[in-house]
N, C-alpha and C. Protein backbone atom coordinates (compact mmCIF):
# COMPACT_ATOMS: atom_id res chain seq x y z
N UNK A 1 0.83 -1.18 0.00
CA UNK A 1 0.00 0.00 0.00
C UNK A 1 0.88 1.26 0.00
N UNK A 2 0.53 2.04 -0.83
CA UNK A 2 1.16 3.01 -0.83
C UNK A 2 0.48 4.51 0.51
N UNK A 3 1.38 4.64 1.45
CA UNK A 3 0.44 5.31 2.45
C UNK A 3 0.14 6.81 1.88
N UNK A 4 -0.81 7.14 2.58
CA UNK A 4 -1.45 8.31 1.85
C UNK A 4 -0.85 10.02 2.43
N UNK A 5 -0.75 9.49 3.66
CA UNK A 5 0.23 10.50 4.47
C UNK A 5 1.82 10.96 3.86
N UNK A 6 2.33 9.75 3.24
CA UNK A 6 3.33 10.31 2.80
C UNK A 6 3.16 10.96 0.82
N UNK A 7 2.51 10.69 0.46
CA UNK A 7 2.05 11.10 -0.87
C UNK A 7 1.33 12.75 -0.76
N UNK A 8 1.12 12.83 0.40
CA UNK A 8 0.04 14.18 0.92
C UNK A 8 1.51 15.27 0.96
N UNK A 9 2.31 15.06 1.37
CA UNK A 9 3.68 15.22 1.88
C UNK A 9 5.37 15.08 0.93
N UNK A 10 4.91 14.60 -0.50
CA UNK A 10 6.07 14.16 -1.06
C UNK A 10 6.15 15.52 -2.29
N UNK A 11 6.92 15.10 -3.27
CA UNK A 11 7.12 16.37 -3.92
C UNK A 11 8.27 15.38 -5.03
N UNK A 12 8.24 15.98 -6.21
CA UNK A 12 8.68 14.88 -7.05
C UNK A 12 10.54 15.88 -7.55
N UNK A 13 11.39 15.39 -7.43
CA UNK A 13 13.03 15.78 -7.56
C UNK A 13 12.63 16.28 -9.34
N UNK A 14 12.64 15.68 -9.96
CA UNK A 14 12.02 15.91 -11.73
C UNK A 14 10.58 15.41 -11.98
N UNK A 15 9.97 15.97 -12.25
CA UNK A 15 8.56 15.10 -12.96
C UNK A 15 9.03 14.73 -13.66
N UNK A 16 8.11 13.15 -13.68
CA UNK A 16 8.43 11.88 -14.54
C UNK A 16 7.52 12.42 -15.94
N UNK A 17 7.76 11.17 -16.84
CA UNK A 17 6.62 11.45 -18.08
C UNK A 17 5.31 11.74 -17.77
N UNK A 18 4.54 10.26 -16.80
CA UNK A 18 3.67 10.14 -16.48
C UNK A 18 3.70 9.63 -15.16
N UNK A 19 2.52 9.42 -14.38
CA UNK A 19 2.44 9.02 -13.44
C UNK A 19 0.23 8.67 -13.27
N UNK A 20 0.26 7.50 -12.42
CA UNK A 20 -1.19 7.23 -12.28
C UNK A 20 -1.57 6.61 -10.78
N UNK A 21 -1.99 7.09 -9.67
CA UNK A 21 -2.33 6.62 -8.58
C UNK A 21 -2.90 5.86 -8.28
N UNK A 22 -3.69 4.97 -9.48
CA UNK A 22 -4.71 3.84 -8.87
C UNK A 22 -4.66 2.72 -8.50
N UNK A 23 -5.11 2.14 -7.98
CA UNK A 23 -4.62 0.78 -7.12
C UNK A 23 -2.52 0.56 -7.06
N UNK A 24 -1.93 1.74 -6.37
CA UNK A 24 -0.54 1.98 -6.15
C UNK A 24 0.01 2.83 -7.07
N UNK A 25 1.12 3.21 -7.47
CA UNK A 25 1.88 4.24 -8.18
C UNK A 25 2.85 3.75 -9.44
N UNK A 26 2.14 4.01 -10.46
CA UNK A 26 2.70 3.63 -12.02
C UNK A 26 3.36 5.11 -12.25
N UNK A 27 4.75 5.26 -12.51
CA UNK A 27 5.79 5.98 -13.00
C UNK A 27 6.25 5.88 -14.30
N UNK A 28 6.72 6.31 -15.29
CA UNK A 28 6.43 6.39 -16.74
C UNK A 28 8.25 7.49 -16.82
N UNK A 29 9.33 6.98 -16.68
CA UNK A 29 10.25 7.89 -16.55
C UNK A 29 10.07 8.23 -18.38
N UNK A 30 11.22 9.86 -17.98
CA UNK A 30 11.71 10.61 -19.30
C UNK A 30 13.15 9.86 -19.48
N UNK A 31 13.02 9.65 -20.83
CA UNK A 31 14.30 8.74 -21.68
C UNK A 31 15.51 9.76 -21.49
N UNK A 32 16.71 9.00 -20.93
CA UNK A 32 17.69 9.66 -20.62
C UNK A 32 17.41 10.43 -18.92
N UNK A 33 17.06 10.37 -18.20
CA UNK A 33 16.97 10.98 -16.61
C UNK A 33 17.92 9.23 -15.75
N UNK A 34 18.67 9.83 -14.76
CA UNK A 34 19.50 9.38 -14.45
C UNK A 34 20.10 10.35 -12.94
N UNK A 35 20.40 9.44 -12.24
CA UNK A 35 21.07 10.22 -10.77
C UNK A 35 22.68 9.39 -11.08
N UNK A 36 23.67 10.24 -11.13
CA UNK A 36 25.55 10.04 -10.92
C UNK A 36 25.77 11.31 -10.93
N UNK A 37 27.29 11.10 -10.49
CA UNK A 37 27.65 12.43 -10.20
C UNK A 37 29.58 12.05 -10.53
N UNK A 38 29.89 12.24 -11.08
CA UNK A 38 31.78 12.03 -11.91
C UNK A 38 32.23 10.93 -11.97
N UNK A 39 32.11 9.87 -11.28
CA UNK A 39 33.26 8.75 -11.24
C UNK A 39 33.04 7.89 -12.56
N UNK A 40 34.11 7.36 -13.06
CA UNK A 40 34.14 7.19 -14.18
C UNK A 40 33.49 7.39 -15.00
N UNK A 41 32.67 7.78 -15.16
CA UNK A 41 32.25 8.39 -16.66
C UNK A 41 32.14 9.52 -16.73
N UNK A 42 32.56 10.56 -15.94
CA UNK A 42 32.72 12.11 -16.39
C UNK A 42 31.30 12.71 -16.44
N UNK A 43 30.39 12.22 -15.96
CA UNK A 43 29.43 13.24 -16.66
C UNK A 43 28.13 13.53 -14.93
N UNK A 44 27.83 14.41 -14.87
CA UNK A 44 26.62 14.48 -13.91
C UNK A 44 25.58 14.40 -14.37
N UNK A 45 24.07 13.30 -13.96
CA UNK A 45 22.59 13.27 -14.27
C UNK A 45 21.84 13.76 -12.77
N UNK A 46 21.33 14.56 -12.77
CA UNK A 46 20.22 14.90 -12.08
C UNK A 46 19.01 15.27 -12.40
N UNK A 47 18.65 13.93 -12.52
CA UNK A 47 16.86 14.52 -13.11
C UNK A 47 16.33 12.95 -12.93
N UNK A 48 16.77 12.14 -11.84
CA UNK A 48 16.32 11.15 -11.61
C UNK A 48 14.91 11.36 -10.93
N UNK A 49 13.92 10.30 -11.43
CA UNK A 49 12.74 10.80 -10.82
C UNK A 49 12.15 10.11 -9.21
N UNK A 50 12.33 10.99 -8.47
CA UNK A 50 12.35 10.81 -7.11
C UNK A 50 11.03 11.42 -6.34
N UNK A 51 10.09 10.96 -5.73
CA UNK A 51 8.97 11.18 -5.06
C UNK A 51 9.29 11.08 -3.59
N UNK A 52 9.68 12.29 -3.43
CA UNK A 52 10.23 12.68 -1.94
C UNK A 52 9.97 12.80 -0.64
N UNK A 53 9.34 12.17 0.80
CA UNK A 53 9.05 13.28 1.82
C UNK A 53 10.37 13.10 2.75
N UNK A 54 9.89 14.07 3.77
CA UNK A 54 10.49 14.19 4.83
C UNK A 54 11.03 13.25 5.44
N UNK A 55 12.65 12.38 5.75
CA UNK A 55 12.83 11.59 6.37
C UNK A 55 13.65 11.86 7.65
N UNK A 56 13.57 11.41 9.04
CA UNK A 56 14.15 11.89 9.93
C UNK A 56 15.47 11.19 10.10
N UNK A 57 16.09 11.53 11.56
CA UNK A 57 17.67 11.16 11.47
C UNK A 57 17.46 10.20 12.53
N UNK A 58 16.27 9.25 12.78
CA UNK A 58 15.81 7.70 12.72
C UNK A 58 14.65 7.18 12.33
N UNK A 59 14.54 6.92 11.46
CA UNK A 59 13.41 6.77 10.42
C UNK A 59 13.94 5.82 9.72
N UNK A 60 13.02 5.20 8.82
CA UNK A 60 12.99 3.73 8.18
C UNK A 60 11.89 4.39 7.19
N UNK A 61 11.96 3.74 5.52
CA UNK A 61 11.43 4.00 4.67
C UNK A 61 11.53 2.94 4.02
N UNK A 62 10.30 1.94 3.15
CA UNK A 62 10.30 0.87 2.54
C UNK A 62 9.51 1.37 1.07
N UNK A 63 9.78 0.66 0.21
CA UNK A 63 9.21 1.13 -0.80
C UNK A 63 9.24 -0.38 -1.94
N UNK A 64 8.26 -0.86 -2.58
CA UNK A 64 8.16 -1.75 -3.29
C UNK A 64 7.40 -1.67 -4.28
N UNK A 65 8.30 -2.85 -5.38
CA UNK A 65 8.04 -2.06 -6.98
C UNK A 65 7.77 -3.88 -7.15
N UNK A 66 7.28 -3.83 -8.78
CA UNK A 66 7.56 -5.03 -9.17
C UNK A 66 8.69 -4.95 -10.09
N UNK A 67 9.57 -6.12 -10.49
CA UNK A 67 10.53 -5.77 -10.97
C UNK A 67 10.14 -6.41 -12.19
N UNK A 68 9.94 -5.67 -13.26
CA UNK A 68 9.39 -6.23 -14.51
C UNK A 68 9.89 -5.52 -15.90
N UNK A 69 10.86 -5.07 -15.75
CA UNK A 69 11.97 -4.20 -16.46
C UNK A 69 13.06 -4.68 -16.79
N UNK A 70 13.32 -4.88 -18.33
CA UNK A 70 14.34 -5.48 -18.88
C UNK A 70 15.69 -4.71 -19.44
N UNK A 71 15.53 -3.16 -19.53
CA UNK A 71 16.47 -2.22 -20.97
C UNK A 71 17.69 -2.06 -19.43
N UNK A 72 18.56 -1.74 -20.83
CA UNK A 72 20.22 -1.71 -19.99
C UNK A 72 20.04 -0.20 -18.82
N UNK A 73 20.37 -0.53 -17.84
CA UNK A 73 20.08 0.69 -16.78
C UNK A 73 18.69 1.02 -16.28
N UNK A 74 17.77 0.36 -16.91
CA UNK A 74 16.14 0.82 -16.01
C UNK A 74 16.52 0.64 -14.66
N UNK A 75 16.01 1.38 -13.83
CA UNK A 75 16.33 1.20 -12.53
C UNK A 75 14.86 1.45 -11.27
N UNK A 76 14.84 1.13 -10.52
CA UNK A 76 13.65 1.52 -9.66
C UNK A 76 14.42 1.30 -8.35
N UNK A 77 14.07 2.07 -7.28
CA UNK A 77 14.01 1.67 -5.78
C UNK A 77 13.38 2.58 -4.92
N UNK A 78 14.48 3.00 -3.93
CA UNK A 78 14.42 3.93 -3.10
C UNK A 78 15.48 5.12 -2.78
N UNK A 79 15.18 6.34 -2.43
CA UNK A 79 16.16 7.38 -3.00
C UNK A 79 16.00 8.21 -1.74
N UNK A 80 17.64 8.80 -0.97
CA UNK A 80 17.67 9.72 0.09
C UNK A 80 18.00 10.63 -0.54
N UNK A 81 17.97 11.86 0.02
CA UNK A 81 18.23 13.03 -1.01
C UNK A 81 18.61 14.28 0.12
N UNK A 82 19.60 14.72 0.51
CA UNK A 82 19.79 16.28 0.92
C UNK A 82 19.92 17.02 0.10
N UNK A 83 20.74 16.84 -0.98
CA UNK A 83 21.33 17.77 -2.20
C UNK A 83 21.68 17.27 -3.31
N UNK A 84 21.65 17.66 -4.59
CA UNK A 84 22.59 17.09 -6.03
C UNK A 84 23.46 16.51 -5.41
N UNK A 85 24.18 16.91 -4.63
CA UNK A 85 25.80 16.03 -4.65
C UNK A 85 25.68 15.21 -3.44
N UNK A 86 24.40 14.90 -2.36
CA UNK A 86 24.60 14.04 -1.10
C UNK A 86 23.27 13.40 -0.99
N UNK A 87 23.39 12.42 -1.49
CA UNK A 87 22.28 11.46 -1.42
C UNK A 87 22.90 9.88 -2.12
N UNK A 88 21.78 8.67 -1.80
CA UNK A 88 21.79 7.37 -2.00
C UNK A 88 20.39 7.03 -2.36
N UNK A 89 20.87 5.80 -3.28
CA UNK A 89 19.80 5.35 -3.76
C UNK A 89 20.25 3.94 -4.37
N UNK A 90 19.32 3.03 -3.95
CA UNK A 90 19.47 1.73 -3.52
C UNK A 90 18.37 1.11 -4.37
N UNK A 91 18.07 -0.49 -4.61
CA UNK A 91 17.27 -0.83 -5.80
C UNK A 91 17.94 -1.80 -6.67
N UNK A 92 17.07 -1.91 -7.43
CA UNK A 92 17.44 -3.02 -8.83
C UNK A 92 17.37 -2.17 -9.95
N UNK A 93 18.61 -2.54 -10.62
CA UNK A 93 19.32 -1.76 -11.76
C UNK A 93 19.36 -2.72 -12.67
N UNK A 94 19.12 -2.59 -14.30
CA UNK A 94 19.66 -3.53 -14.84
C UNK A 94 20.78 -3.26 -15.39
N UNK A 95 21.67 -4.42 -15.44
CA UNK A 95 23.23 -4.09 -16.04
C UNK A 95 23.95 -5.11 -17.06
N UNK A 96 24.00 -5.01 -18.17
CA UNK A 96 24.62 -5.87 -19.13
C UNK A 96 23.59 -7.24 -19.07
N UNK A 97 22.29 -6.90 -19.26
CA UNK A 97 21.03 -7.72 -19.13
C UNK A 97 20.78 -8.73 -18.52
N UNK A 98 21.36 -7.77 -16.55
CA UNK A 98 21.03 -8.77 -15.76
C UNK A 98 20.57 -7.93 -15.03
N UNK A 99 19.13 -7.91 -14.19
CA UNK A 99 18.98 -7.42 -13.00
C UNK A 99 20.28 -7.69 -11.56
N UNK A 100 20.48 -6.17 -11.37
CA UNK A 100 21.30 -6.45 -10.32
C UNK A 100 20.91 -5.35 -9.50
N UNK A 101 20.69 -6.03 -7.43
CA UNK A 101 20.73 -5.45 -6.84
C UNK A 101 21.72 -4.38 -6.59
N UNK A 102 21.66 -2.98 -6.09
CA UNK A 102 22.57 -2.25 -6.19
C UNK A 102 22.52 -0.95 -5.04
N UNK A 103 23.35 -0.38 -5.00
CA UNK A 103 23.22 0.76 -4.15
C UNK A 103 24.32 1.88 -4.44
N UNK A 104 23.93 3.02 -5.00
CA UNK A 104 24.77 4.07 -5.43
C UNK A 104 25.08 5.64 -4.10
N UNK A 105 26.85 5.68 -3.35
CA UNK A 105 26.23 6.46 -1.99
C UNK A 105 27.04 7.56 -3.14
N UNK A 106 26.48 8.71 -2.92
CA UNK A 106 27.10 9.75 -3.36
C UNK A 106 27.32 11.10 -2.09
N UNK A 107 28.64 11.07 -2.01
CA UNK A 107 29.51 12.50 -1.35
C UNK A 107 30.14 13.13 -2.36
N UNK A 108 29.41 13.96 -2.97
CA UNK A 108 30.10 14.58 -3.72
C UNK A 108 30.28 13.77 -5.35
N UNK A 109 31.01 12.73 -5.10
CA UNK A 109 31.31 11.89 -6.43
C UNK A 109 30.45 10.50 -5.99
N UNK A 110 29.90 9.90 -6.68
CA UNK A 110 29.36 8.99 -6.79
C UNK A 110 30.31 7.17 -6.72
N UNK A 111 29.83 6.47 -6.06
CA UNK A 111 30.30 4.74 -6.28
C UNK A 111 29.14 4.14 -6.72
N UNK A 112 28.96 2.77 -6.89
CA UNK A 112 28.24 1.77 -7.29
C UNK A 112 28.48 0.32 -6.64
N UNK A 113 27.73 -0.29 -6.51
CA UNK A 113 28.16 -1.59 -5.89
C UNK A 113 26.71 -2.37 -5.93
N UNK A 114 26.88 -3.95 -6.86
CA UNK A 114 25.71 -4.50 -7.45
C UNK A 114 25.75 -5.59 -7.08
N UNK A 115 24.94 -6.94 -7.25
CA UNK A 115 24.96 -7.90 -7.24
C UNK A 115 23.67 -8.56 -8.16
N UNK A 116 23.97 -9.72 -9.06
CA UNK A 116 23.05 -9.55 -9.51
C UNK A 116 22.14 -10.71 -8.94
N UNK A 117 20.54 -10.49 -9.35
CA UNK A 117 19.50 -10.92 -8.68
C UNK A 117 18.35 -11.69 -10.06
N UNK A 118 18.98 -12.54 -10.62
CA UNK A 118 17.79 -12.76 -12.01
C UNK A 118 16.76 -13.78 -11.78
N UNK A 119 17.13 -14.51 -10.60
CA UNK A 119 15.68 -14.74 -10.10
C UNK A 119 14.67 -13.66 -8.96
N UNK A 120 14.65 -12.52 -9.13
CA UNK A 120 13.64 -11.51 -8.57
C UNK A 120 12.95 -10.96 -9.84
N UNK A 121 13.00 -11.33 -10.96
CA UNK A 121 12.17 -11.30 -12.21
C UNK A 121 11.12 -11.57 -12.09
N UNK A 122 9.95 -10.33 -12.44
CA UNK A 122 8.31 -10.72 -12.33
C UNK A 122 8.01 -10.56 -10.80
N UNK A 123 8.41 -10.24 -9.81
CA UNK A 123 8.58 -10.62 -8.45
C UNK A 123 8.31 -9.27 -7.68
N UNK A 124 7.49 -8.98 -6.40
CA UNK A 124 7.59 -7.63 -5.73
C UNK A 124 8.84 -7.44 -4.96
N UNK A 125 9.99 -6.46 -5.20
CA UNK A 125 10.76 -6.31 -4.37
C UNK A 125 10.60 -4.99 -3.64
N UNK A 126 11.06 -5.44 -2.46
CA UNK A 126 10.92 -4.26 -1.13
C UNK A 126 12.44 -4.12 -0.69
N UNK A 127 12.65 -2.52 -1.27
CA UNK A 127 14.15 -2.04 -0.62
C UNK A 127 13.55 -1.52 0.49
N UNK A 128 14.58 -1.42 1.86
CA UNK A 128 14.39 -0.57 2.76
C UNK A 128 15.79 0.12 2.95
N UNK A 129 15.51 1.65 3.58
CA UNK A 129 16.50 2.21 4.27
C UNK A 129 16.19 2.31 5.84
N UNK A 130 17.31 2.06 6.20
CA UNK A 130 16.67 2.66 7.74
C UNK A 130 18.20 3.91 7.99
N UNK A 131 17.48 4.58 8.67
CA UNK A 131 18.74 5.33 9.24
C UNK A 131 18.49 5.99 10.24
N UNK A 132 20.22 5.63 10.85
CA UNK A 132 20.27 6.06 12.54
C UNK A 132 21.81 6.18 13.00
N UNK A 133 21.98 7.85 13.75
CA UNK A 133 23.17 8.16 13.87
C UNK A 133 23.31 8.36 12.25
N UNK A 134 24.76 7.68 12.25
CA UNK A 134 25.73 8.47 10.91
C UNK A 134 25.81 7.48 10.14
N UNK A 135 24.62 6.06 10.15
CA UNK A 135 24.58 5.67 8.96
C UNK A 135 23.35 4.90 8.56
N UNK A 136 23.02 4.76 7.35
CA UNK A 136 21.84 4.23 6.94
C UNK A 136 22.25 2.72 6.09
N UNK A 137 21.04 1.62 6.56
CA UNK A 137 21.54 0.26 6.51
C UNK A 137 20.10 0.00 5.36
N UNK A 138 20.93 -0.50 4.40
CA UNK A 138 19.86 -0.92 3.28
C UNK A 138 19.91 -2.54 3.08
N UNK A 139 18.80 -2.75 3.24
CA UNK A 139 18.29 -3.79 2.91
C UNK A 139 17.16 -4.47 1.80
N UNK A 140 17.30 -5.53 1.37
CA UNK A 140 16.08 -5.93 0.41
C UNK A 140 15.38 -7.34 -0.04
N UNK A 141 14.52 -7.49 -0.63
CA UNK A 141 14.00 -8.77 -0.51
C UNK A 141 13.06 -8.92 -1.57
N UNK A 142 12.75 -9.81 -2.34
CA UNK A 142 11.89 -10.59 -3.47
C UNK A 142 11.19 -10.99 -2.49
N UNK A 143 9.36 -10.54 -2.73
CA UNK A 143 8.03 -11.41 -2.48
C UNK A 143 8.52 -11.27 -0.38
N UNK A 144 8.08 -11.95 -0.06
CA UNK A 144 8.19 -11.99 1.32
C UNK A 144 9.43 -13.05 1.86
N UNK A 145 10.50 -13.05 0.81
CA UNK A 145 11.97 -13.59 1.75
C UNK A 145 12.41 -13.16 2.99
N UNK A 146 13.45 -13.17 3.38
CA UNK A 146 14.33 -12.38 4.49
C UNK A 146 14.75 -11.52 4.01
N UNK A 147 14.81 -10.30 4.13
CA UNK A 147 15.61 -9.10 3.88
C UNK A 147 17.26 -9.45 3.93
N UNK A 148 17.82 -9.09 3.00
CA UNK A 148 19.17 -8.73 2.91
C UNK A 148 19.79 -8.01 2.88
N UNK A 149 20.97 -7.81 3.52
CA UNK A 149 21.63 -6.61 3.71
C UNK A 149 22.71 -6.66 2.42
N UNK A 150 22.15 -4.94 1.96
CA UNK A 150 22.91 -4.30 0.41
C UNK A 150 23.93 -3.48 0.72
N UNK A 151 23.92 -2.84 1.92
CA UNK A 151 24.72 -1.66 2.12
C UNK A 151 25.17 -0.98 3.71
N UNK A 152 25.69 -0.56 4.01
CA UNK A 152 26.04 0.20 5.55
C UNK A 152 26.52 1.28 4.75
N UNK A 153 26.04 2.62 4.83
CA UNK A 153 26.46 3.78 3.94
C UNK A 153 26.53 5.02 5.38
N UNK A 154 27.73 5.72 4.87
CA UNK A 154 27.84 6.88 6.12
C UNK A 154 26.88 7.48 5.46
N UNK A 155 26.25 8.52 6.18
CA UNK A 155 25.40 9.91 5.81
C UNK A 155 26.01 10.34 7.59
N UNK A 156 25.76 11.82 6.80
CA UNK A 156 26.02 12.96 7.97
C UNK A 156 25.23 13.21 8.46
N UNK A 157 25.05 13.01 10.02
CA UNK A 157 23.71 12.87 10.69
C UNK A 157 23.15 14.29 10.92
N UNK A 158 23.91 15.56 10.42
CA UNK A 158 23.19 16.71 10.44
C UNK A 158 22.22 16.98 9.47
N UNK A 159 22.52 16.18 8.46
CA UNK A 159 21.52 16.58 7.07
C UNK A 159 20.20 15.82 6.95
N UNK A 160 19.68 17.21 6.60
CA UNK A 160 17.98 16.99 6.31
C UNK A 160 17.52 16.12 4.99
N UNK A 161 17.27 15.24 5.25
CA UNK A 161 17.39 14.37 4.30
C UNK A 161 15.38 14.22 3.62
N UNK A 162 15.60 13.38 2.30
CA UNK A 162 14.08 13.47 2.23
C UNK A 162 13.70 11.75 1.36
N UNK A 163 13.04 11.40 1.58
CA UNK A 163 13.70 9.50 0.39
C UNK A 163 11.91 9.26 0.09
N UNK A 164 12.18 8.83 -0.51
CA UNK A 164 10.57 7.82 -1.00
C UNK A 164 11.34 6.74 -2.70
N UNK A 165 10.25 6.59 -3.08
CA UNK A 165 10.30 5.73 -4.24
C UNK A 165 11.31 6.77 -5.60
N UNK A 166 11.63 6.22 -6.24
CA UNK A 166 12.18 6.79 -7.28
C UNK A 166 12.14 5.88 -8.40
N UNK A 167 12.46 6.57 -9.73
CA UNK A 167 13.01 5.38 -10.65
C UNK A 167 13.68 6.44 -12.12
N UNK A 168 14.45 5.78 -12.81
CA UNK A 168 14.94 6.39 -14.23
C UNK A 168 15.35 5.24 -15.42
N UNK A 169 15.29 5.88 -16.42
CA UNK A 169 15.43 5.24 -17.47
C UNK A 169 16.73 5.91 -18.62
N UNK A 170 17.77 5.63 -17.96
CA UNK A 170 19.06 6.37 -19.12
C UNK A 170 19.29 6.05 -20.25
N UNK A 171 18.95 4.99 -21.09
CA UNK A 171 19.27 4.37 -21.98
C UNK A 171 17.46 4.72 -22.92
N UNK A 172 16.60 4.63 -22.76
CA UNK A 172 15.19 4.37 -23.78
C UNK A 172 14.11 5.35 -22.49
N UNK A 173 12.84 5.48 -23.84
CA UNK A 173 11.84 6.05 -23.64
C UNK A 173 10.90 4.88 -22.91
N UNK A 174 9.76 5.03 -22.37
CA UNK A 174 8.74 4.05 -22.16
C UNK A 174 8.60 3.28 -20.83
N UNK A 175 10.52 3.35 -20.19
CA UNK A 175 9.98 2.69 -18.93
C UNK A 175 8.59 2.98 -17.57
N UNK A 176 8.15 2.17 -17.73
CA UNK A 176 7.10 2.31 -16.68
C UNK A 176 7.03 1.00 -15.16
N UNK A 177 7.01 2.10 -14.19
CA UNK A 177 7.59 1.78 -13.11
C UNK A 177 6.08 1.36 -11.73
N UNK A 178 5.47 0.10 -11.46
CA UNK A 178 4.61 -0.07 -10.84
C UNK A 178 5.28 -0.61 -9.38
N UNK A 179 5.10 0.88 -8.61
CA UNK A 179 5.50 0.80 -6.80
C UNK A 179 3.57 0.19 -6.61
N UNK A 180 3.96 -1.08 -5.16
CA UNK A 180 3.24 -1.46 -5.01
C UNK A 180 3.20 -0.79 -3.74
N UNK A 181 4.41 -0.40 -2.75
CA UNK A 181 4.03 0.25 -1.84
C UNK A 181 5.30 1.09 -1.29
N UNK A 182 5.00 1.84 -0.07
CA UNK A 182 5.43 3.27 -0.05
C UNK A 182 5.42 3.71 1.69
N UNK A 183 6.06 3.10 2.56
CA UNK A 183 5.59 3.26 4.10
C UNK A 183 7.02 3.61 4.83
N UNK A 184 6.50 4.43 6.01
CA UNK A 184 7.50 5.18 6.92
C UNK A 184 7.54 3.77 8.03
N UNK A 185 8.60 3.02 8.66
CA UNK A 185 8.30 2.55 9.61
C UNK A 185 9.90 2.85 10.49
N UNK A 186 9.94 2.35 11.98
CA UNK A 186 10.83 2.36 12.80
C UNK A 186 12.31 2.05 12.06
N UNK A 187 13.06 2.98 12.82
CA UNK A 187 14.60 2.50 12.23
C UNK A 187 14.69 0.76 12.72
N UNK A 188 15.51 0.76 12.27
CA UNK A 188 16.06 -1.00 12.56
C UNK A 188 17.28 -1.24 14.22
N UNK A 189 16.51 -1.87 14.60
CA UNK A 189 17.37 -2.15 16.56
C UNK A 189 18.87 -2.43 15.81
N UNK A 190 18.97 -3.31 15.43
CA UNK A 190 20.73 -4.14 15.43
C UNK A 190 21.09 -3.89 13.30
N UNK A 191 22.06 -3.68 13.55
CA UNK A 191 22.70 -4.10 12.35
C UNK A 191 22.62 -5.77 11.94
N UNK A 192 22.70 -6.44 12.80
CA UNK A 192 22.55 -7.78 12.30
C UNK A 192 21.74 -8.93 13.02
């Protein structure tokens, strides 16, 4: 379910092509929108499409898509955001026509770090962030598995941060992105 409190409350980083609220949130990215910022490839994208609210400095944000997207780089997840240059965003990416879990932290310059996942094909996946203190712990899961841990990422616990669902399409026109849901819950007790 996508909660209604945070949709009342969100605000979109780029408007997407399209977008449709009914029974959950269908996203329709613009061909070529993309979030990096220098490392190897020289170039900055900011116009990834990100549906934003307010996240606190312990807060937990889940967000679930189906993963039904095949073109090189479609991407969907979940997206923190203080600024162009300080934010993460975590999710299934496709890469050299494999879905791969992934998580991109950006300070300034951007990393990447994937794994790939080609049985979560056709499948609801649920990224979560949680974050607390000076770092946020991402996790994720196909259908109702165990959550797995994708990431331990610093963030600076002064910054006002904002995350919900996101998604982009760098490579083609047409991707369309069905979040099945969209909820604020408790940071996470233990790292493990």
């Amino acid at each position: 379910m996508i909660d209604p409190a945070l949709l009342a409350e969100a605000s979109w980083t780029t408007p997407p092509a399209a977008v449709e609220q009914e029974g959950g949130l269908r996203v329709t990215a613009v061909e070529g929108s993309d979030a990096w910022r220098h490392t190897s490839y020289g170039f900055v994208h900011d116009d990834a499409h990100g549906l934003l609210a307010p996240f606190g400095a312990r807060d937990a944000v889940e967000v679930s898509f189906r993963l039904d997207f095949t073109e090189q780089f479609d991407q969907a997840g979940v997206l923190l955001r203080a600024s162009a240059s300080e934010w993460v965003k975590a999710g299934v990416e496709v890469s050299d026509g494999v879905p791969q879990l992934g998580c991109v932290v950006t300070h300034g310059t951007s990393d990447w770090s994937v794994a790939p996942v080609p049985d979560w094909v056709g499948r609801i996946v649920t990224v979560r962030a949680s974050r607390d203190g000076d770092a946020v712990t991402v996790r994720a899961r196909a259908d109702d598995e165990e959550f797995r841990l994708v990431r331990v990422a610093h963030v600076d616990p002064a910054l006002q941060l904002a995350a919900g669902p996101y998604c982009c399409a760098p490579t083609r026109a047409g991707l369309t992105v069905s979040f099945t849901a969209w909820r604020r819950t408790a940071p996470d007790l233990a790292l493990h």
